[in-house]
N, C-alpha and C. Protein backbone atom coordinates (compact mmCIF):
# COMPACT_ATOMS: atom_id res chain seq x y z
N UNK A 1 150.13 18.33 95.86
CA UNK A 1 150.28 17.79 94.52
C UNK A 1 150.24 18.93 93.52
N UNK A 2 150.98 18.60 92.77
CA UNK A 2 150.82 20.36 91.58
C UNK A 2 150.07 19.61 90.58
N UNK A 3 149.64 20.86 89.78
CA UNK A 3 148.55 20.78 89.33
C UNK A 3 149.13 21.29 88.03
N UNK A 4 148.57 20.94 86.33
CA UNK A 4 148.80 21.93 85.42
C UNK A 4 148.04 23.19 85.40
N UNK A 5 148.81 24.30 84.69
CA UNK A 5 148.36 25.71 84.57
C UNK A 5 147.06 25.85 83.82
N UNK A 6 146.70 24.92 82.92
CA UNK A 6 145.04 25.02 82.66
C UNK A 6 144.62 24.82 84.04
N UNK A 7 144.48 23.57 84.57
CA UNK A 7 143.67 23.42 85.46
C UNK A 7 143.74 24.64 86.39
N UNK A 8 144.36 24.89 86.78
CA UNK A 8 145.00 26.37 87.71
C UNK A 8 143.92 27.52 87.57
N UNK A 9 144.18 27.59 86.36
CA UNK A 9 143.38 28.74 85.70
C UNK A 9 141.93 28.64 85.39
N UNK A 10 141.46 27.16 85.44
CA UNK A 10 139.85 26.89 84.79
C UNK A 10 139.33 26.60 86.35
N UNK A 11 139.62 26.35 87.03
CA UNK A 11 139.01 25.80 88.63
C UNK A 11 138.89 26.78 89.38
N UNK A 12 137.68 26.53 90.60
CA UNK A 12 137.44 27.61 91.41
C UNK A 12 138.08 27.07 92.59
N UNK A 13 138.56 28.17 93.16
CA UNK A 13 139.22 27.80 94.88
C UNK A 13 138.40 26.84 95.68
N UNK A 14 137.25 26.85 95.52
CA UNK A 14 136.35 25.55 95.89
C UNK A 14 136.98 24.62 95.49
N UNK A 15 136.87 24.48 94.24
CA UNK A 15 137.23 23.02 93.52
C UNK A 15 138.62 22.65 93.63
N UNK A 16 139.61 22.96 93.97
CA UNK A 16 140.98 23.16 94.71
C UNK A 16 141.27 22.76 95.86
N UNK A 17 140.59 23.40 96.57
CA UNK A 17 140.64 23.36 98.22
C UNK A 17 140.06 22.21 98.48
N UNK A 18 138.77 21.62 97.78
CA UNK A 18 138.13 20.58 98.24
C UNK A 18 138.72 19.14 97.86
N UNK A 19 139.19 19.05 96.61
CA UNK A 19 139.99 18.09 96.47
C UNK A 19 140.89 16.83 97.21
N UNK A 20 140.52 16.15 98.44
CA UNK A 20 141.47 15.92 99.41
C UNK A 20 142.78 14.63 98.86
N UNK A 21 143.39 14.09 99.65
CA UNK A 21 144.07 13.15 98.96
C UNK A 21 143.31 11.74 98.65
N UNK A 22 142.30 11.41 99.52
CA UNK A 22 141.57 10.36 98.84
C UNK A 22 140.80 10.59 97.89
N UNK A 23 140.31 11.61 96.89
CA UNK A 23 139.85 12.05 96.17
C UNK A 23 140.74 12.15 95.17
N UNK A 24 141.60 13.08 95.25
CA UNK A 24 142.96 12.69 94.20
C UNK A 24 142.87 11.09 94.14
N UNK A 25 143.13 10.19 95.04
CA UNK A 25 144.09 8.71 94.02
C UNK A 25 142.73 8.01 93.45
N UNK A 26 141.49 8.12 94.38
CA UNK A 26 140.17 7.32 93.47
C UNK A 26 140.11 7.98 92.35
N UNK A 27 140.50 9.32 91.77
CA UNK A 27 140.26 9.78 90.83
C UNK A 27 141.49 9.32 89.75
N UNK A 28 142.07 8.98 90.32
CA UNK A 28 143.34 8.60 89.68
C UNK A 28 142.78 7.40 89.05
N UNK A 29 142.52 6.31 90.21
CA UNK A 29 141.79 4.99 89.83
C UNK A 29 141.02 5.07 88.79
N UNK A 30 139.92 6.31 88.87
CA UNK A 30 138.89 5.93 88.21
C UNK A 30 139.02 6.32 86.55
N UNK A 31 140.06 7.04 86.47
CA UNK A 31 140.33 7.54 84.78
C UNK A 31 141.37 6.33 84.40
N UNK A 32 141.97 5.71 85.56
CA UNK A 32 142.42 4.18 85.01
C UNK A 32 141.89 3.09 85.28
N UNK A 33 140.51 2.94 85.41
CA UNK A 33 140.02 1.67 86.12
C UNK A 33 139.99 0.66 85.01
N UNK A 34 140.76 0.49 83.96
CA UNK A 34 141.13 -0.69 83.23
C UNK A 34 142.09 -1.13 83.61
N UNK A 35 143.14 -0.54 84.63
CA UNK A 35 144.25 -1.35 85.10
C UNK A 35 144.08 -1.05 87.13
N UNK A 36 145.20 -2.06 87.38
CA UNK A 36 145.20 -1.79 89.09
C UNK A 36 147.34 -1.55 89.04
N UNK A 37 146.92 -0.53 90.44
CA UNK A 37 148.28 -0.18 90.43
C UNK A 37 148.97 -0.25 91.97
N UNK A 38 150.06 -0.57 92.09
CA UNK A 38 150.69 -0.47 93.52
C UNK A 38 150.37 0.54 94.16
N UNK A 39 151.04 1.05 95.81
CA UNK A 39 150.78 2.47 95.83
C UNK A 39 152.28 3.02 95.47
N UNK A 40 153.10 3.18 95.20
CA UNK A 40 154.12 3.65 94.95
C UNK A 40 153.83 3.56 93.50
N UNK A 41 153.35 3.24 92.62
CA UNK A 41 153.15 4.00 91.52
C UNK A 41 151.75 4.99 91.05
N UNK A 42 150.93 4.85 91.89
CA UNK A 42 150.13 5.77 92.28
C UNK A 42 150.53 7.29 92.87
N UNK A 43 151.29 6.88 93.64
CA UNK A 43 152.03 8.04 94.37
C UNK A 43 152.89 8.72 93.44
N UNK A 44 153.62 8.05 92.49
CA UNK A 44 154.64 8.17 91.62
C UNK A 44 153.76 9.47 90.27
N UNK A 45 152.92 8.58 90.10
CA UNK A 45 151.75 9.17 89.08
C UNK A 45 151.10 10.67 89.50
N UNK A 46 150.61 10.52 90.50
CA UNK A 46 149.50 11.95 91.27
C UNK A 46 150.83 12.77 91.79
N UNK A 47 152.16 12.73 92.46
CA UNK A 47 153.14 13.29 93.02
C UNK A 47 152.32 13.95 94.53
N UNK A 48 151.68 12.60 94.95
CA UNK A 48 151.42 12.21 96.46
C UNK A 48 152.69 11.59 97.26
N UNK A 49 152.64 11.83 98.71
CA UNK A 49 153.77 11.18 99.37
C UNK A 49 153.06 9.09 99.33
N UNK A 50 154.03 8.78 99.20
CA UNK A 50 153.52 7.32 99.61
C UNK A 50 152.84 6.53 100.24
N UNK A 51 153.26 7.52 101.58
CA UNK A 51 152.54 7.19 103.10
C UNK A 51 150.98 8.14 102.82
N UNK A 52 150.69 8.85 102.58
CA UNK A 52 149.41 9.61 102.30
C UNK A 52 148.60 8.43 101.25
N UNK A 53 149.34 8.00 100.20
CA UNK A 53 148.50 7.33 99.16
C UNK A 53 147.95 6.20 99.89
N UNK A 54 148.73 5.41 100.75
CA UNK A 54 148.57 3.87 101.18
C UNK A 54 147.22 4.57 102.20
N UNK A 55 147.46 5.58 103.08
CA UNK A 55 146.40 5.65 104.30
C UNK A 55 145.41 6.15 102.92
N UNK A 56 145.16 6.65 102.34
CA UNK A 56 143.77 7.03 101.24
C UNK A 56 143.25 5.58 100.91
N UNK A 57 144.41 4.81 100.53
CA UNK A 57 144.08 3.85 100.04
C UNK A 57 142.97 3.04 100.83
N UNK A 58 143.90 2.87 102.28
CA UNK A 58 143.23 1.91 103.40
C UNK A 58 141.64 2.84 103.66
N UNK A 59 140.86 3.90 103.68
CA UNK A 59 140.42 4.83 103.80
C UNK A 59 138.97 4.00 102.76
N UNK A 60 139.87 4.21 101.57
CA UNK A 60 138.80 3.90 100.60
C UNK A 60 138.60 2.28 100.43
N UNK A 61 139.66 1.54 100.68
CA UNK A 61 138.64 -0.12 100.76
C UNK A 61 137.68 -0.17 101.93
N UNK A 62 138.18 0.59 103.09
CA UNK A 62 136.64 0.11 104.12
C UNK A 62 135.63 1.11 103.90
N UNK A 63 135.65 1.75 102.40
CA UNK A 63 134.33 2.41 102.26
C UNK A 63 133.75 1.63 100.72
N UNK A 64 134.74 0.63 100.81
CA UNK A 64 134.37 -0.09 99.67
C UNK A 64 134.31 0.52 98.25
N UNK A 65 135.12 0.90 98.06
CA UNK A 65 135.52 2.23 96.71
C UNK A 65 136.75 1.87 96.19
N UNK A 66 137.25 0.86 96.93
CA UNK A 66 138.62 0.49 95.25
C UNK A 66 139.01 -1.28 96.48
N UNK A 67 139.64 -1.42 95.61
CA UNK A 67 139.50 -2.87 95.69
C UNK A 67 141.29 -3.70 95.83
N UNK A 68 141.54 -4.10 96.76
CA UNK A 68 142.78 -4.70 97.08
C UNK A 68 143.57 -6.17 96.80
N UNK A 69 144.37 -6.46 96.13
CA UNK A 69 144.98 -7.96 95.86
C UNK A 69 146.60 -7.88 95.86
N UNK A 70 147.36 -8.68 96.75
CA UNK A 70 148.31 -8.53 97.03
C UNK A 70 149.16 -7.02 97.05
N UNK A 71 149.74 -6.94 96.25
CA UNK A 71 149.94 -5.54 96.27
C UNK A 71 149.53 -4.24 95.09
N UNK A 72 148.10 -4.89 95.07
CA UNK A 72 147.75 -4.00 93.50
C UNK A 72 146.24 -3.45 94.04
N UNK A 73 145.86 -2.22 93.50
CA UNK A 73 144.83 -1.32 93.94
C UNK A 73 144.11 -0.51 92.91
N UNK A 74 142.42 -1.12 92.74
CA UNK A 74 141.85 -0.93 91.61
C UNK A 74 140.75 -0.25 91.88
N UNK A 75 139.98 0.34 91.47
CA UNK A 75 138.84 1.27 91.40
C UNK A 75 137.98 0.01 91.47
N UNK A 76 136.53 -0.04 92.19
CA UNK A 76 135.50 -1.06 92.77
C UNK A 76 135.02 -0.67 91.06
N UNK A 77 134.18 -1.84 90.61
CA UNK A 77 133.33 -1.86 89.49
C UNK A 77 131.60 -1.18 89.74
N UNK A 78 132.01 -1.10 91.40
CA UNK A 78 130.54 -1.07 91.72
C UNK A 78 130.16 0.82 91.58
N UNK A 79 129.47 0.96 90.58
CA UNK A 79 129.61 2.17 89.89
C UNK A 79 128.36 3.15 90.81
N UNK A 80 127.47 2.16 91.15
CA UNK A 80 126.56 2.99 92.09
C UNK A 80 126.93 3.37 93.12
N UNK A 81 127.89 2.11 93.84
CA UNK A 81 128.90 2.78 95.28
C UNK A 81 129.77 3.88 94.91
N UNK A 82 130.33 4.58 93.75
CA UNK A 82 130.96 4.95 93.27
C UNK A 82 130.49 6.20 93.21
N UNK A 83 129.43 6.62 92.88
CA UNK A 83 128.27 7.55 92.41
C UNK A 83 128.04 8.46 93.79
N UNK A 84 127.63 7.26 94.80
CA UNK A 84 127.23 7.90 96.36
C UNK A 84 128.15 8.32 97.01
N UNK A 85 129.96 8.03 96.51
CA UNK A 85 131.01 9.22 97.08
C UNK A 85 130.84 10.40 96.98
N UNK A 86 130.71 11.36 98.01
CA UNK A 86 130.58 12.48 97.27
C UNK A 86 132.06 13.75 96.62
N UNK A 87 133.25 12.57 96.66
CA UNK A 87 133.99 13.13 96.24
C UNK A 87 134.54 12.81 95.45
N UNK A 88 134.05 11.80 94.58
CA UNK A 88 134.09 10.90 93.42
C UNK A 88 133.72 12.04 92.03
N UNK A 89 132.89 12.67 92.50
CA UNK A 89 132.32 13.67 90.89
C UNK A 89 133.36 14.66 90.78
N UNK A 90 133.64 15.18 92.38
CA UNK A 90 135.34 16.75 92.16
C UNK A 90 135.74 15.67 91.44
N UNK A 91 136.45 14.46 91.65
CA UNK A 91 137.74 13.62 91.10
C UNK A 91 137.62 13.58 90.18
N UNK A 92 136.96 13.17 89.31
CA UNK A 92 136.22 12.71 88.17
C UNK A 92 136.43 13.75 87.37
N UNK A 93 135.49 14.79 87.53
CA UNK A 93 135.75 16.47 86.76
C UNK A 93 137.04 16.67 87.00
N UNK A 94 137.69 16.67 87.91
CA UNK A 94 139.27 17.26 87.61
C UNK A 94 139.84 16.49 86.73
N UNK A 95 140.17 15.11 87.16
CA UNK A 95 140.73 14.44 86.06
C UNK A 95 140.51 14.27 84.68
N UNK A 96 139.03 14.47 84.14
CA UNK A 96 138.13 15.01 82.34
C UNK A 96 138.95 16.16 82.59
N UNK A 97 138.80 16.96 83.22
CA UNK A 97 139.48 18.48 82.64
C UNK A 97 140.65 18.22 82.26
N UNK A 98 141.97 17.44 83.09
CA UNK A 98 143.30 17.12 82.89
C UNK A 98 143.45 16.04 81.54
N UNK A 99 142.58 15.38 81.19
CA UNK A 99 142.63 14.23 80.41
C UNK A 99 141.95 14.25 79.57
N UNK A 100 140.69 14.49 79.51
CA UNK A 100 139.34 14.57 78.53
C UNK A 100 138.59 13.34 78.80
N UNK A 101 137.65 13.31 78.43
CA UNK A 101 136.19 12.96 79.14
C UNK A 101 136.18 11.69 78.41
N UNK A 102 135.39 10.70 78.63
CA UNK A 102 135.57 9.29 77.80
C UNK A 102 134.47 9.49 76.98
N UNK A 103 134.79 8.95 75.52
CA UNK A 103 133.57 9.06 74.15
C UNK A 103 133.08 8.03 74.74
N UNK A 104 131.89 8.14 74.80
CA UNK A 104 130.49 6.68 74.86
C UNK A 104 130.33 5.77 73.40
N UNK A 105 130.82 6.64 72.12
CA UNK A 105 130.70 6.11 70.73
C UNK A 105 131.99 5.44 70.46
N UNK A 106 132.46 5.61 71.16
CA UNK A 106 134.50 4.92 70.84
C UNK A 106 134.53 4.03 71.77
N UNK A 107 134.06 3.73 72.97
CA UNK A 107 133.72 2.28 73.91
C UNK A 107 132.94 1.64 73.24
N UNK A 108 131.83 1.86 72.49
CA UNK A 108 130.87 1.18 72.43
C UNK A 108 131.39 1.04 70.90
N UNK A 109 132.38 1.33 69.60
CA UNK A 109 132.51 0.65 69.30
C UNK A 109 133.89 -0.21 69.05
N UNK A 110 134.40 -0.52 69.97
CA UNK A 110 135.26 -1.07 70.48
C UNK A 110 135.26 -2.37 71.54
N UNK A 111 133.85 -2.33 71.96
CA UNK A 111 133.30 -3.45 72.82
C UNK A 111 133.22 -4.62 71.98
N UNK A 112 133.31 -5.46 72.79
CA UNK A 112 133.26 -7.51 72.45
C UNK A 112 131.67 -7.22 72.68
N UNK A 113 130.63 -7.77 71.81
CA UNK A 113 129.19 -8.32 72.41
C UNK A 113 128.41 -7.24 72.65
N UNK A 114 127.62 -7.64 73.43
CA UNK A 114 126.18 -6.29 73.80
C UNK A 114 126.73 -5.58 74.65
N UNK A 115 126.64 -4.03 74.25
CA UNK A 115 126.82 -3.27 75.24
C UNK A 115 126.04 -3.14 76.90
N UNK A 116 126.05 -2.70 77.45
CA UNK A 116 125.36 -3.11 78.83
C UNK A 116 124.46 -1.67 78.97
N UNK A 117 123.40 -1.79 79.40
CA UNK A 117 121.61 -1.00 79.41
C UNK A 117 122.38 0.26 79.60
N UNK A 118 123.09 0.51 80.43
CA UNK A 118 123.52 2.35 81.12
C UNK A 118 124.23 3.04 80.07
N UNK A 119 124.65 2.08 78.75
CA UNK A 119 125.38 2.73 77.84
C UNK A 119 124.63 3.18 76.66
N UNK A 120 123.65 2.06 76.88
CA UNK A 120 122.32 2.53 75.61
C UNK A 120 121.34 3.56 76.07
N UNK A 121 121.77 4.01 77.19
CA UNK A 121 120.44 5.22 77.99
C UNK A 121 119.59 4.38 78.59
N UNK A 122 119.47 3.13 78.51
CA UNK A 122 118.22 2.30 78.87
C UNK A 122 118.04 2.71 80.46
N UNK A 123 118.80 3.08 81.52
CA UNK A 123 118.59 3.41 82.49
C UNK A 123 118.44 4.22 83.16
N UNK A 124 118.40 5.70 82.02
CA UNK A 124 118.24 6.70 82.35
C UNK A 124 116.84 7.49 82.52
């Protein structure tokens, strides 16, 4: 998958090398987990082969890390299962570096109702 020339330039060969393809598309998921996507537009998106995205895919529902309905594929809500990937945080940091990081003050004020305890620090 190519990569932009920031990222190129700000990442260590660790953080490169380790990256695998199920790490790429959950990370994909997870900077879009307001929507669910086929795998051919997943694939389309990351410039993964198709057949690589679908086996990541199958990979990550029986580890219970993204979530399947007819032909659409969403990042799990379950944020603690999410947490205990340990290749969920590379994904995560690569994709903030490529995208930028989500404001906690621009969700929260943009939310319907009470925000939920992990956003107020209450659980920290």
């Amino acid at each position: 998958m190519p990569i932009d020339r920031e990222t190129f330039g700000n990442a260590s060969e660790d953080e490169l090398a380790d990256l695998s393809v199920p790490d790429e598309v959950l990370g994909f998921l997870a900077a879009n987990d307001d929507r669910a996507f086929e795998a051919r537009e997943i694939a389309s998106q990351t410039d993964i082969d198709e057949g690589a995205v679908s086996t990541a895919l199958s990979r990550l529902k029986d580890r219970g890390l993204v979530e399947h309905k007819a032909t659409y594929w969403a990042v799990t809500d379950d944020t603690e299962r999410l947490e205990r990937y340990s290749g969920y945080e590379r994904a995560t940091a690569l994709f903030d570096d490529q995208l930028g990081s989500e404001d906690g003050d621009a969700w929260r004020d943009h939310a319907p109702g009470e925000s939920h305890p992990s956003v107020d620090g209450e659980n920290e």
